[in-house]
N, C-alpha and C. Protein backbone atom coordinates (compact mmCIF):
# COMPACT_ATOMS: atom_id res chain seq x y z
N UNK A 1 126.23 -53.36 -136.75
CA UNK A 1 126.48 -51.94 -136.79
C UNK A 1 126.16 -51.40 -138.18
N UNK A 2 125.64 -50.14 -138.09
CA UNK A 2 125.29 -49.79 -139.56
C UNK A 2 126.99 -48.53 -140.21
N UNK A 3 126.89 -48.28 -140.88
CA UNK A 3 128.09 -48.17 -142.09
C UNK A 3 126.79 -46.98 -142.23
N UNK A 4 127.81 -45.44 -141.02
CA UNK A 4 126.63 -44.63 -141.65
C UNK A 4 127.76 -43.45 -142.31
N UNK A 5 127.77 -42.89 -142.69
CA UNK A 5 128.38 -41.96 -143.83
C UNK A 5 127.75 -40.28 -143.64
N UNK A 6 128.67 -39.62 -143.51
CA UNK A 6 127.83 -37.92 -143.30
C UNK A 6 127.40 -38.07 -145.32
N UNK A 7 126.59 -36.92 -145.56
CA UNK A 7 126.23 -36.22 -146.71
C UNK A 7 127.46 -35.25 -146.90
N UNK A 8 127.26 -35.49 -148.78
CA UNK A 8 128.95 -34.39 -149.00
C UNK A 8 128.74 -33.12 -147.97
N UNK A 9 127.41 -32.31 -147.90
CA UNK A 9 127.29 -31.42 -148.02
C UNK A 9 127.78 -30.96 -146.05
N UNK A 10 127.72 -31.83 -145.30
CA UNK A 10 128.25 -32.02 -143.87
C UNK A 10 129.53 -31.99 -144.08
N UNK A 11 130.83 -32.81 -144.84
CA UNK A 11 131.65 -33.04 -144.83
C UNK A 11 132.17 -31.56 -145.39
N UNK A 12 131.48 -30.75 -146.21
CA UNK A 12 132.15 -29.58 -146.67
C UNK A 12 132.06 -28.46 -145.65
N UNK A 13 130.68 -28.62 -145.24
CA UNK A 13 130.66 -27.61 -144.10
C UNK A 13 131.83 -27.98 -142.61
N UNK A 14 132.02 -29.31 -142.51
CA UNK A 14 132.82 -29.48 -141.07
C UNK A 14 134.31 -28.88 -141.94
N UNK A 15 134.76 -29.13 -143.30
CA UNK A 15 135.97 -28.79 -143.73
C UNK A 15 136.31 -27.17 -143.87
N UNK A 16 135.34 -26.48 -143.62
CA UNK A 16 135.43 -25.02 -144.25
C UNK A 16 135.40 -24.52 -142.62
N UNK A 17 134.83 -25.27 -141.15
CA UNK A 17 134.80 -25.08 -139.90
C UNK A 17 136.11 -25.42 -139.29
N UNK A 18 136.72 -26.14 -140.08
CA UNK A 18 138.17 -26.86 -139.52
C UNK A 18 139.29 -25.80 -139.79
N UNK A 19 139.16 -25.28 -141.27
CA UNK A 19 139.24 -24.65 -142.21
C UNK A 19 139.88 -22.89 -141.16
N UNK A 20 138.42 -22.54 -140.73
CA UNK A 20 138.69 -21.37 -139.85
C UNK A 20 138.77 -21.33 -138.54
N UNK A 21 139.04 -22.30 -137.91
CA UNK A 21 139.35 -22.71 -136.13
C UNK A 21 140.96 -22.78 -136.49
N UNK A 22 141.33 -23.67 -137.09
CA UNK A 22 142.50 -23.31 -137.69
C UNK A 22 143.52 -22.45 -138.06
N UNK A 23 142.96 -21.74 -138.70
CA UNK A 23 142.88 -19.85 -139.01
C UNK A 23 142.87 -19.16 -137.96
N UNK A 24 142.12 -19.29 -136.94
CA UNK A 24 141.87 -18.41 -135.76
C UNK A 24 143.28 -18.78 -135.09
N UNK A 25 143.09 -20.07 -134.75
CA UNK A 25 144.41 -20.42 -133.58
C UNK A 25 145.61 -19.96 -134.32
N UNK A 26 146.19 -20.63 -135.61
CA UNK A 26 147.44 -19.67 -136.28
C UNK A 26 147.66 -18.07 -136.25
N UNK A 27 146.56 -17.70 -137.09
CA UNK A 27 146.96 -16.23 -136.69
C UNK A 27 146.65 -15.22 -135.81
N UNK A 28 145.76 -15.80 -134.79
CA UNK A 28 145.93 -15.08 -133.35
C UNK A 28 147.10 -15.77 -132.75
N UNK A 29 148.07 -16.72 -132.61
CA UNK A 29 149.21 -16.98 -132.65
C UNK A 29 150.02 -16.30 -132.74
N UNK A 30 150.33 -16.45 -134.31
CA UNK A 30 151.04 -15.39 -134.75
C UNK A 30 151.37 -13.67 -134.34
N UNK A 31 149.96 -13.27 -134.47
CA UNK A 31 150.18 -12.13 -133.89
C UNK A 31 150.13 -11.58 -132.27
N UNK A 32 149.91 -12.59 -131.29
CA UNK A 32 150.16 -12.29 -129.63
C UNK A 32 152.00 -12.69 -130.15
N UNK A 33 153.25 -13.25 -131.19
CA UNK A 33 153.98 -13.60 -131.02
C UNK A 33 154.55 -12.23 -131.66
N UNK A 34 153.57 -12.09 -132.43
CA UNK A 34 154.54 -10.38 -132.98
C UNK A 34 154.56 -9.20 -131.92
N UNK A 35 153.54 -9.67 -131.20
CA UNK A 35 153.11 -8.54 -130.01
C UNK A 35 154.09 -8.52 -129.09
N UNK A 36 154.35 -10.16 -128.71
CA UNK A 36 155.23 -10.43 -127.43
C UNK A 36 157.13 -9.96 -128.11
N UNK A 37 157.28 -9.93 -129.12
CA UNK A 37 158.10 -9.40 -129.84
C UNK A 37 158.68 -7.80 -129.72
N UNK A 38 157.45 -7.25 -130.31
CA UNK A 38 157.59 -5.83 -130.44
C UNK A 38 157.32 -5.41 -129.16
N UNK A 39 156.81 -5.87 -128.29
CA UNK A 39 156.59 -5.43 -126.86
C UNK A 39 157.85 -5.19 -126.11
N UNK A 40 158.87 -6.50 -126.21
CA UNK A 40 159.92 -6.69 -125.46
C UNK A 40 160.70 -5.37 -126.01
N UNK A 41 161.01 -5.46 -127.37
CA UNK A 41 161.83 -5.12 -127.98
C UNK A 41 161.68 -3.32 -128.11
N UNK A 42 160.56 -2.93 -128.16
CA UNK A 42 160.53 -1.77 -128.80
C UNK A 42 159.54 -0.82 -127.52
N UNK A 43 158.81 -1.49 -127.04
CA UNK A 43 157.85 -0.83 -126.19
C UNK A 43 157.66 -0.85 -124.49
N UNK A 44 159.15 -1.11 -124.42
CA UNK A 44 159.56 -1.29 -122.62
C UNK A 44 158.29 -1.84 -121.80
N UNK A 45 158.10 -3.21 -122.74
CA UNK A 45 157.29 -4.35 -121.88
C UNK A 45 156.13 -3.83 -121.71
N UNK A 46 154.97 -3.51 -122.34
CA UNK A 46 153.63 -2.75 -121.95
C UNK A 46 152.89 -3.89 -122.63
N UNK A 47 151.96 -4.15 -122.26
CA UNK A 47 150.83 -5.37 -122.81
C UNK A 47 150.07 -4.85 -124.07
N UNK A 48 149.99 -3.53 -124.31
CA UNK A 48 149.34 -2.92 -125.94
C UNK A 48 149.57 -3.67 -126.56
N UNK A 49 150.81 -3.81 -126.83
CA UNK A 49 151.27 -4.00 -128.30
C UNK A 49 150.92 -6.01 -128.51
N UNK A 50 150.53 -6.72 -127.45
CA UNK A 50 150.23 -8.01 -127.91
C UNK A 50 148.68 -7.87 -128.13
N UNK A 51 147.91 -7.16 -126.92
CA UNK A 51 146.77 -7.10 -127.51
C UNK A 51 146.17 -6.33 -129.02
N UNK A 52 147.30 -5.76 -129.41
CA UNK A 52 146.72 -4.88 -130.67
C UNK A 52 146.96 -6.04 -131.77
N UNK A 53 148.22 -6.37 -131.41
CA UNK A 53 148.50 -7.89 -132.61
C UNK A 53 147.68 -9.11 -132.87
N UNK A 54 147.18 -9.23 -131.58
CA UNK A 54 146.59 -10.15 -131.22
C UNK A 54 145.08 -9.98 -131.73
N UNK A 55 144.48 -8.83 -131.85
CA UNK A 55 142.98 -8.69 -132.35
C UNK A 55 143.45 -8.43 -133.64
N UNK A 56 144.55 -7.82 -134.30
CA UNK A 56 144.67 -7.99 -135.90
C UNK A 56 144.70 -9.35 -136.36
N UNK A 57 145.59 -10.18 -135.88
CA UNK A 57 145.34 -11.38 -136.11
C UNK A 57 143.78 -12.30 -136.58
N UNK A 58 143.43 -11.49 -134.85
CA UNK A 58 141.60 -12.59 -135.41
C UNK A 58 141.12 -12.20 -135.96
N UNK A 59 141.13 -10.66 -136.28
CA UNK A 59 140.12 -9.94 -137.26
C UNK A 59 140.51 -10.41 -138.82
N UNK A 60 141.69 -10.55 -139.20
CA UNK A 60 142.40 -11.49 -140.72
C UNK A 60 141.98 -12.90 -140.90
N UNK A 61 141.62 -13.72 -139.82
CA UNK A 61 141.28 -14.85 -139.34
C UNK A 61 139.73 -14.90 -139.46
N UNK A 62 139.00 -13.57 -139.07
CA UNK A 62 137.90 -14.19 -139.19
C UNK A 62 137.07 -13.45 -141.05
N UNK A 63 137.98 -12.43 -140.69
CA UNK A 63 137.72 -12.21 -142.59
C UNK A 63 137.92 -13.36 -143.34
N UNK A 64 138.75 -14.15 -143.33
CA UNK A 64 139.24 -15.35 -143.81
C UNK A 64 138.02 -16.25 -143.87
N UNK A 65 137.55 -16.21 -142.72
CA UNK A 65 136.56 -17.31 -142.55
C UNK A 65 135.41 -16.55 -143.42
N UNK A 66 134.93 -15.67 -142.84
CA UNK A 66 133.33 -14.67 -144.30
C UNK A 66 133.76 -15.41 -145.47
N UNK A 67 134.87 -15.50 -146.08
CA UNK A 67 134.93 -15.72 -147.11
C UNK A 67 135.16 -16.99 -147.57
N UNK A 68 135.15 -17.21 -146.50
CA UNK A 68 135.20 -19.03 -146.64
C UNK A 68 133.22 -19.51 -146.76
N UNK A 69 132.66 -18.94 -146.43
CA UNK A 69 131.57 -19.25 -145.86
C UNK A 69 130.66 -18.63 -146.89
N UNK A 70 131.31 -17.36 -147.56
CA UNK A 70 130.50 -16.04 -148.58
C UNK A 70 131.04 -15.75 -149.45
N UNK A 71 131.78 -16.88 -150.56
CA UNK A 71 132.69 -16.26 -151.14
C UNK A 71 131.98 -15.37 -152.30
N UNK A 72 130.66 -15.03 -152.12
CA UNK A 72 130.22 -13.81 -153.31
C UNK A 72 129.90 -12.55 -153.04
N UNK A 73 129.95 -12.42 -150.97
CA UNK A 73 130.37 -10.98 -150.66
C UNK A 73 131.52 -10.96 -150.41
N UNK A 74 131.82 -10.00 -151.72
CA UNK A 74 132.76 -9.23 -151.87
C UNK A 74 132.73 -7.55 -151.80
N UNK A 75 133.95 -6.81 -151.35
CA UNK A 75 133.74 -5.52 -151.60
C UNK A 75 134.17 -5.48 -153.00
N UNK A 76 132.92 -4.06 -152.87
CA UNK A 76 132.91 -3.41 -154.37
C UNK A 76 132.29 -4.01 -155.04
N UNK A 77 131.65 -5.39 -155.11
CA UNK A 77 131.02 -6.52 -156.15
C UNK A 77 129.29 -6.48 -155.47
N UNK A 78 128.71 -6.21 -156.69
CA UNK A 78 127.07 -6.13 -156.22
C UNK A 78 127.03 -7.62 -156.99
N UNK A 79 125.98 -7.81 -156.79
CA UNK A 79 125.53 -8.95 -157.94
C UNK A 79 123.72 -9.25 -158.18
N UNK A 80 123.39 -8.90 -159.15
CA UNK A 80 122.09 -8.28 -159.80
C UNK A 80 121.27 -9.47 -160.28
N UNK A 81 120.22 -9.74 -160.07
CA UNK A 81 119.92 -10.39 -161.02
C UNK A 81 119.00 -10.22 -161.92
N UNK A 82 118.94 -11.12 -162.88
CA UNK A 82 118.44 -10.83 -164.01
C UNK A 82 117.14 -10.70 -164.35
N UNK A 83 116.60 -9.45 -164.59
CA UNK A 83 114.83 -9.55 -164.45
C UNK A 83 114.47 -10.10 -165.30
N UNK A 84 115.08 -10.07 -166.84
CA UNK A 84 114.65 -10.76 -168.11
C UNK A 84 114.63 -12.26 -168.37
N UNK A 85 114.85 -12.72 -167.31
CA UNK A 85 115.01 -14.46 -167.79
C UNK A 85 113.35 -14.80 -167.75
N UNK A 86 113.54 -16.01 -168.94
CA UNK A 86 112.21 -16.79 -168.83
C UNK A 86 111.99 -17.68 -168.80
């Protein structure tokens, strides 16, 4: 059998993929649990309020991930480069 080994550069990409599947399942979690919460509690049982939690969640989840993936788009941050180098 051969002794085969990924490249760092696989092992960072599967860690930054683990990274935001992770992310997704927690805080779309989280928020269908704030939903199922505030639903019971405040909104005489109507399904809105998990689906609204529930897409805030993934939308934080998947911002999470852009930036896992882009951490140099940023808002507000251009980044120029330099015409003068030689």
């Amino acid at each position: 059998m051969s002794d085969s080994t990924k490249p760092p550069s696989e092992e960072i990409l599967n860690e930054k993929w683990d990274l935001c599947i992770s992310n997704f399942l927690v805080k779309s979690g989280i928020g269908l649990s704030v939903g199922i919460v505030a639903s019971a509690l405040l909104f005489k049982r109507r399904t809105w309020p998990m689906a609204l939690t529930t897409g805030f969640g993934i939308g934080v989840a998947y911002a999470d991930c852009q930036r896992t993936f882009n951490p140099i788009d940023l808002p507000g941050i251009r980044v120029v480069k330099n015409s003068k180098a030689k």
